[in-house]
Protein backbone atom coordinates (compact mmCIF):
# COMPACT_ATOMS: atom_id res chain seq x y z
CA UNK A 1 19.41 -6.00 5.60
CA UNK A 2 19.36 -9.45 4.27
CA UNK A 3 17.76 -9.99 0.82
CA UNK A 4 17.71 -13.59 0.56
CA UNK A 5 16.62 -16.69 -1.39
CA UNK A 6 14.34 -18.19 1.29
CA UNK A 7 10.34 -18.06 1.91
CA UNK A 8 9.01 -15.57 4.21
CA UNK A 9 7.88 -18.17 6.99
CA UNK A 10 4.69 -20.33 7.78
CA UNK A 11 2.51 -19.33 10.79
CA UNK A 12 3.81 -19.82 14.02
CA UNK A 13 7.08 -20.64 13.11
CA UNK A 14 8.59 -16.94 13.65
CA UNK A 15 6.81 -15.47 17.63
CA UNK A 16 5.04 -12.38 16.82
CA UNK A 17 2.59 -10.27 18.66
CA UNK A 18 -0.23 -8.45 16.59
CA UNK A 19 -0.29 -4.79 16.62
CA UNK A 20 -2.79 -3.14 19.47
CA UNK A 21 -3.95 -0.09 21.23
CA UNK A 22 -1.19 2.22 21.59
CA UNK A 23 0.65 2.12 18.62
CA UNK A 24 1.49 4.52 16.59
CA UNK A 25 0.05 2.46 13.64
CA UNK A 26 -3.55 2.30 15.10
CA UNK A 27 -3.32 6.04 15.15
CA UNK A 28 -2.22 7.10 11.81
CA UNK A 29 -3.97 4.17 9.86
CA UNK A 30 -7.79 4.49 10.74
CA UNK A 31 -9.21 6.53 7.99
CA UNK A 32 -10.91 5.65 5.23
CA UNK A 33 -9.57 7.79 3.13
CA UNK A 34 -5.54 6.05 3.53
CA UNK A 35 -6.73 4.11 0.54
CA UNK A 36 -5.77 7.12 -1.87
CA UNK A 37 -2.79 5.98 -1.42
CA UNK A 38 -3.18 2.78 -2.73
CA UNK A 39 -2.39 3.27 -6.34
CA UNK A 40 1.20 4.70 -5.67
CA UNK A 41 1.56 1.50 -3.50
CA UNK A 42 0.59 -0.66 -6.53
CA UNK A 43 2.62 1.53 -9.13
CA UNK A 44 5.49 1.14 -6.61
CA UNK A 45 5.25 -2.91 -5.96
CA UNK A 46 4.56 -3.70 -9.67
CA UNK A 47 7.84 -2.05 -10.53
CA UNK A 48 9.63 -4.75 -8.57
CA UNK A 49 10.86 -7.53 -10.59
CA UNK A 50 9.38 -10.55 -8.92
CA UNK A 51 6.28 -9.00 -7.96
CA UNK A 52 5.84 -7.90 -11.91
CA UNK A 53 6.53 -11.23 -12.69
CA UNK A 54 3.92 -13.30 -10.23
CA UNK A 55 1.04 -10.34 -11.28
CA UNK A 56 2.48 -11.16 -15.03
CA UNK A 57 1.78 -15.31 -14.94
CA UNK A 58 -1.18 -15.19 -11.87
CA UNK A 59 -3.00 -12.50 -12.05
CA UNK A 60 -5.19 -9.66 -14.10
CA UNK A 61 -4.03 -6.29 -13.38
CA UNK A 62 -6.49 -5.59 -16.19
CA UNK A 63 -9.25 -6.81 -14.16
CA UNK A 64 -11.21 -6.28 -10.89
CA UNK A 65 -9.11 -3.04 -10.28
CA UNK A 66 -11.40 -1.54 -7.64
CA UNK A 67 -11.51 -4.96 -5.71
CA UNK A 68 -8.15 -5.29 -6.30
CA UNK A 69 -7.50 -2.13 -4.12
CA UNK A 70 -9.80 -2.80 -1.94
CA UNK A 71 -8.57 -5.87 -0.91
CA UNK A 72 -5.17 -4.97 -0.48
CA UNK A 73 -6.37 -2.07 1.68
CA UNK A 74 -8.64 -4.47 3.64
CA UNK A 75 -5.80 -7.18 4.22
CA UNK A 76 -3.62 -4.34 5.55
CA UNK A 77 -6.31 -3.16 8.19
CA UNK A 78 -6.72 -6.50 9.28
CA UNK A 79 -3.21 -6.87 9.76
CA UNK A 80 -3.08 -3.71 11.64
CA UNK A 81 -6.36 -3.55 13.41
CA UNK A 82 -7.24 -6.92 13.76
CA UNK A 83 -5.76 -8.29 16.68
CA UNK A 84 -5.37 -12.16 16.91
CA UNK A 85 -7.11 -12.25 13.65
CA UNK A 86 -4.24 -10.84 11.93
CA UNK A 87 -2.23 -14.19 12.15
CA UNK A 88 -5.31 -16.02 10.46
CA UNK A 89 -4.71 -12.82 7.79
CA UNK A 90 -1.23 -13.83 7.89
CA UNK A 91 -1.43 -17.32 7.09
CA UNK A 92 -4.42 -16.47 4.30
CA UNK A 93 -1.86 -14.60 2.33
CA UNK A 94 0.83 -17.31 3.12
CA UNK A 95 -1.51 -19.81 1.21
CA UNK A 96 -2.83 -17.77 -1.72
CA UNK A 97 0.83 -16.60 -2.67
CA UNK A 98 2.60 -20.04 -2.02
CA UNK A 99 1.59 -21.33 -5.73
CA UNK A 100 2.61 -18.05 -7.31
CA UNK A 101 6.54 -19.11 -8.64
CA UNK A 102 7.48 -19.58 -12.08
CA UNK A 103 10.19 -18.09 -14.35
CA UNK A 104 10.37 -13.93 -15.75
CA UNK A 105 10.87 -12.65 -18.78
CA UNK A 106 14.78 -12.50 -18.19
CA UNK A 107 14.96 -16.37 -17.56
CA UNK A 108 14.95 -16.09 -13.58
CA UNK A 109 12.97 -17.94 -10.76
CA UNK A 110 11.14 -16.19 -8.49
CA UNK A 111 9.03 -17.20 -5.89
CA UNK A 112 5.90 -14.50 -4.35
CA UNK A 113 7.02 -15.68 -0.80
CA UNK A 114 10.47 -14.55 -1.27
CA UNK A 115 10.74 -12.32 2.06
CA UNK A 116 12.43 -9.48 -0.70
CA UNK A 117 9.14 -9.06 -2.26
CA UNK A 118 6.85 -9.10 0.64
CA UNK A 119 9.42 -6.34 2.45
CA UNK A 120 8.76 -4.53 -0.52
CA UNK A 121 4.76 -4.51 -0.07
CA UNK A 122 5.43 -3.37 3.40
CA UNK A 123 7.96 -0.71 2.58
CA UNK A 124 5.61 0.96 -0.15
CA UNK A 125 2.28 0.72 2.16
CA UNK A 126 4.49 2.44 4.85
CA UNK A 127 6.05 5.09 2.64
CA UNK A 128 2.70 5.69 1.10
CA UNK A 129 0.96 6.27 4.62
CA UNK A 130 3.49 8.84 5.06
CA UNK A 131 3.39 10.44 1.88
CA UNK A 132 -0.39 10.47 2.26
CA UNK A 133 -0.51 12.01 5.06
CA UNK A 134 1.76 14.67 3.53
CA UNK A 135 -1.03 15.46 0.88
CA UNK A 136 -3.61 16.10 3.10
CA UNK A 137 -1.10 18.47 5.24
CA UNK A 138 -0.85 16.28 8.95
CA UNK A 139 2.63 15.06 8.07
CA UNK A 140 3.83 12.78 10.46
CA UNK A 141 6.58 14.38 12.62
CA UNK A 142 10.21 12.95 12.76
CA UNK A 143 9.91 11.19 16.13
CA UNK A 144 6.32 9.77 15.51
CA UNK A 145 7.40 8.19 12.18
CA UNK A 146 10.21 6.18 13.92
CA UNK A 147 7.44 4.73 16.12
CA UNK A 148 5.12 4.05 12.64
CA UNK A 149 8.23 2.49 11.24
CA UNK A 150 8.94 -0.18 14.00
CA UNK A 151 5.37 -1.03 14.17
CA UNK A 152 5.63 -1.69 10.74
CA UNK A 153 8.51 -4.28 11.07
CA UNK A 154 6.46 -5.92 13.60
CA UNK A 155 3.90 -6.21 11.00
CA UNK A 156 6.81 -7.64 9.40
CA UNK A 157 7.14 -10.54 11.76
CA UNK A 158 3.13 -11.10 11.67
CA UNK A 159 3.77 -12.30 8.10
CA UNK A 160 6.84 -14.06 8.32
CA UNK A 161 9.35 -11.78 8.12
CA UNK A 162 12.47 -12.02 10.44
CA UNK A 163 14.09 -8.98 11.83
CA UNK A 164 17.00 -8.99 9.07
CA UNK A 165 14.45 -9.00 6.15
CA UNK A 166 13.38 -5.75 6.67
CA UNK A 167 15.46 -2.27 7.09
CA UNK A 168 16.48 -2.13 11.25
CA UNK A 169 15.33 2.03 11.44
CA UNK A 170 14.10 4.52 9.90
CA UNK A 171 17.65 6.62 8.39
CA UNK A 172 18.49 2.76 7.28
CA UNK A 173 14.87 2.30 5.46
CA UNK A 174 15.28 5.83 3.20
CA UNK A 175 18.71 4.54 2.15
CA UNK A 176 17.21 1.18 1.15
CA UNK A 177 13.81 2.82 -0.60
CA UNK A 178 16.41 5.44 -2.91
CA UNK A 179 18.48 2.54 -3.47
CA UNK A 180 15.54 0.17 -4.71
CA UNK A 181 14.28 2.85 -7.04
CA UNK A 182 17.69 3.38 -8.48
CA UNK A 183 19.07 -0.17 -8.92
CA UNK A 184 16.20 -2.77 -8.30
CA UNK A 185 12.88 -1.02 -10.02
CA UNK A 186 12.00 -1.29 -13.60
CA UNK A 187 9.14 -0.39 -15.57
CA UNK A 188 8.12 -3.17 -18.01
CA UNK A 189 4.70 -4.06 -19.37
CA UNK A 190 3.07 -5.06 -16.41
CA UNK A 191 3.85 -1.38 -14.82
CA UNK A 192 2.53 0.19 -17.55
CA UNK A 193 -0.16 -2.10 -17.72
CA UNK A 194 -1.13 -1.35 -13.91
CA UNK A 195 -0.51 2.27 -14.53
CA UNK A 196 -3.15 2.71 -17.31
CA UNK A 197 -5.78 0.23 -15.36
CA UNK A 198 -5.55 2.93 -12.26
CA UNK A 199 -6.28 6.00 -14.74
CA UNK A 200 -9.15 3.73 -15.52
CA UNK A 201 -8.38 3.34 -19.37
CA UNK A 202 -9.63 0.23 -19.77
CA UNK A 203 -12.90 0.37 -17.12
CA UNK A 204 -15.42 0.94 -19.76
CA UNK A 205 -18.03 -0.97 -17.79
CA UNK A 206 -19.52 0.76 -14.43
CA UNK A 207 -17.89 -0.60 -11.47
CA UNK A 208 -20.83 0.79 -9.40
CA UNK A 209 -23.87 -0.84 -8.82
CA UNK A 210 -26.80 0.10 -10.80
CA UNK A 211 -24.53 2.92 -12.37
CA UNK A 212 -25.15 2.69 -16.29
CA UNK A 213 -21.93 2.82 -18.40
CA UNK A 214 -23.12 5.76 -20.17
CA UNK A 215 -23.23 7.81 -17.18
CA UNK A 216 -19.79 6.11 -16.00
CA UNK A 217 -18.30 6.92 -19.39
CA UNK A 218 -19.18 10.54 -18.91
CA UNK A 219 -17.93 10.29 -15.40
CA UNK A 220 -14.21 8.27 -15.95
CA UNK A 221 -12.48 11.09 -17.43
CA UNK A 222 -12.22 13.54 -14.33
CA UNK A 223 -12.50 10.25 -11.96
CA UNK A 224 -9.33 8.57 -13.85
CA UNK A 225 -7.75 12.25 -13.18
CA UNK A 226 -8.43 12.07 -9.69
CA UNK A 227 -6.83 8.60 -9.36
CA UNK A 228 -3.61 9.86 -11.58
CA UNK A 229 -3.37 13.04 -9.53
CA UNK A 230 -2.71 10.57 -6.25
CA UNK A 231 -0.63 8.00 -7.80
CA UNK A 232 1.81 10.12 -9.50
CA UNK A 233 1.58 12.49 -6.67
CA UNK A 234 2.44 10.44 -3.41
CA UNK A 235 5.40 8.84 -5.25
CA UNK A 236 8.62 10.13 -4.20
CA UNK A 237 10.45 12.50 -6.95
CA UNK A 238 12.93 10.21 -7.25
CA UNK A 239 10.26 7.44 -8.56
CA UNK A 240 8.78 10.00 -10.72
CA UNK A 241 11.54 10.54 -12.53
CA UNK A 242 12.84 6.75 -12.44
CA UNK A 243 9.52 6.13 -14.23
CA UNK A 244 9.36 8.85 -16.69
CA UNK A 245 6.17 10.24 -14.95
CA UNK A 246 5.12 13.43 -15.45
CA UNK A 247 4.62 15.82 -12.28
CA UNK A 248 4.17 19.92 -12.82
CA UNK A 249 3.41 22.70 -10.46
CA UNK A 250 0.02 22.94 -11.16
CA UNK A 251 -0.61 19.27 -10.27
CA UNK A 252 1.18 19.35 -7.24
CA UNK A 253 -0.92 22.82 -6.37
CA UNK A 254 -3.77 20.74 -7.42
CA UNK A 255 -2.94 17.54 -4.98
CA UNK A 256 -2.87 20.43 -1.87
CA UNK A 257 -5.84 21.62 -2.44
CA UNK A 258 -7.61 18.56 -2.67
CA UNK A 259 -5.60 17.05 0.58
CA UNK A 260 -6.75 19.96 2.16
CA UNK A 261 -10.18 19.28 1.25
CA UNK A 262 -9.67 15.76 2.59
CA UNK A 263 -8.65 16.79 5.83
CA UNK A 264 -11.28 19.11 6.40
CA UNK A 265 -14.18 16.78 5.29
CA UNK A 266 -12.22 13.96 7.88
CA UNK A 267 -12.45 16.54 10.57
CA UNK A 268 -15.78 17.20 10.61
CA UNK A 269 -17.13 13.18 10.46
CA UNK A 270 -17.79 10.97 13.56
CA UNK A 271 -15.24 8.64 13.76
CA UNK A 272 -17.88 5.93 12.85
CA UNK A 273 -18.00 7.46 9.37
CA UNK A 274 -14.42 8.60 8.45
CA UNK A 275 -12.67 5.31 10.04
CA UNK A 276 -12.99 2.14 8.10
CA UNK A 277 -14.87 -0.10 9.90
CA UNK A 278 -12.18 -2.69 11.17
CA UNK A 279 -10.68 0.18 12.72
CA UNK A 280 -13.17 1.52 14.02
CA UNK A 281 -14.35 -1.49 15.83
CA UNK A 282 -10.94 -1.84 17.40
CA UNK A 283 -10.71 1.63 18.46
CA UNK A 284 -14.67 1.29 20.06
CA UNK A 285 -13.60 -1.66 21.87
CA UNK A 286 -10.25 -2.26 22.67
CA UNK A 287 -8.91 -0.30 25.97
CA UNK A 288 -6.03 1.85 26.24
CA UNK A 289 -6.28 3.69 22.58
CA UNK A 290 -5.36 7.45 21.88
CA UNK A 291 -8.04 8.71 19.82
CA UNK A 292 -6.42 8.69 15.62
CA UNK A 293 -4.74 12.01 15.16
């Protein structure tokens, strides 16, 4: 796999074909509920160095938290679900992370586009779509999980990527995630940061609508649990520990039978409910898709 000092390139200048009926990624992706997942993703990418560093000088990981997670979740189901639309996604993020460079705390350039950090994004939304799917007990078998995996490095391409950016299969991807956790991760101020904004420690105001804080107040102890108890949860063990995190027994007794609860409740709603709705627009109208398993 080649790290790289280049930019992940413009749009059109690397062919690649959009994701669409058929793939394994249109299956295992649909649900609303995949965005539980996203706060392990964010723990995961703001441990990388350059990605701590753009978040650090550009952004508010303070801020907007909910939005925040919604839009990464969004951008990645356009991506996936979105057919030719997913190269207009593609060139979006292209322009909004092109001004994001500057210098880190340790005196080093970095640039967003560097094709290291977006692999990175990618490798921790795909490794949290299987660890999610883990937690609510439909793990994704062996052979179906190679499939996910080489959709996902033609997601890849979609945003620039070329073949050697990314890990070629799946046996060669777990030996580069262990190996990012132990040499490449660190957990500085803007993981910790991130980390206490997901427990929702600092969201003191209601971030629902007509909601008063009083009521949230009462509310964001057991919600910020909730949050924690998927974060910590769908990391690997190996990040756990990296990161000093704690994980007991009882929590990970506690993540099964709420994953069980999730899958049940996803069972039981029309797909018009329990898939988001770029998906499930795609899966009404495109021909030739297996129904989500």
């Amino acid at each position: 796999m080649e790290a790289g000092m280049d930019a992940v390139a413009r749009h059109g200048a690397i062919a690649a074909e959009p994701l669409g009926p058929g793939c394994m990624a249109w299956e295992l992706a649909a649900d609303r509920t995949v965005v539980l997942q996203g706060a392990a993703s964010l723990l995961m990418q703001t441990a990388h160095p350059i990605i701590a560093a753009a978040v650090f000088d550009h952004s508010t990981p303070r801020a907007d938290l909910v939005g925040r997670l919604n839009r990464t979740i969004d951008s990645i189901w356009r991506l996936i679900y979105g057919g030719q639309g997913a190269l207009d996604e593609s060139q979006r993020l292209f322009e909004m992370h092109k001004a994001m460079k500057g210098i880190d705390a340790d005196g080093n350039r970095y640039h967003a586009l560097r094709p290291e950090a977006y692999a990175w994004v990618l490798a921790t939304l795909f490794d949290g779509l299987c660890r999610y799917r883990v937690a609510i007990n439909a793990p994704i078998p062996e052979s179906d999980r190679e499939q996910l995996y080489q959709d996902w490095r033609q997601l890849g391409g979609v945003l620039g990527l070329r073949p050697t950016h990314m890990p070629a299969d799946l046996a060669e991807f777990e030996v580069y995630y262990e190996t990012m956790i132990a040499e490449r991760l660190q957990t500085g101020r803007v993981f910790h940061t991130m980390f206490k904004s997901l427990v929702l420690n600092y969201m003191t105001a209601s971030p629902v609508p007509h909601l008063p804080d009083r009521v949230w107040n009462r509310l964001r102890p057991p919600a910020g649990s909730l949050v924690r108890l998927f974060a910590v949860g769908l990391l690997r063990p190996s990040a756990r520990e990296s990161f000093e995190l704690t994980w007991t027994y009882k929590d990970q007794r506690r993540l099964n039978r709420v994953g069980t609860g999730i899958r049940t409740v996803n069972a039981a709603l029309p797909a018009r409910v329990r898939h988001s709705g770029l998906a499930a627009a795609a899966l009404r109208t495109e021909n030739g898709a297996r129904p989500p398993i």
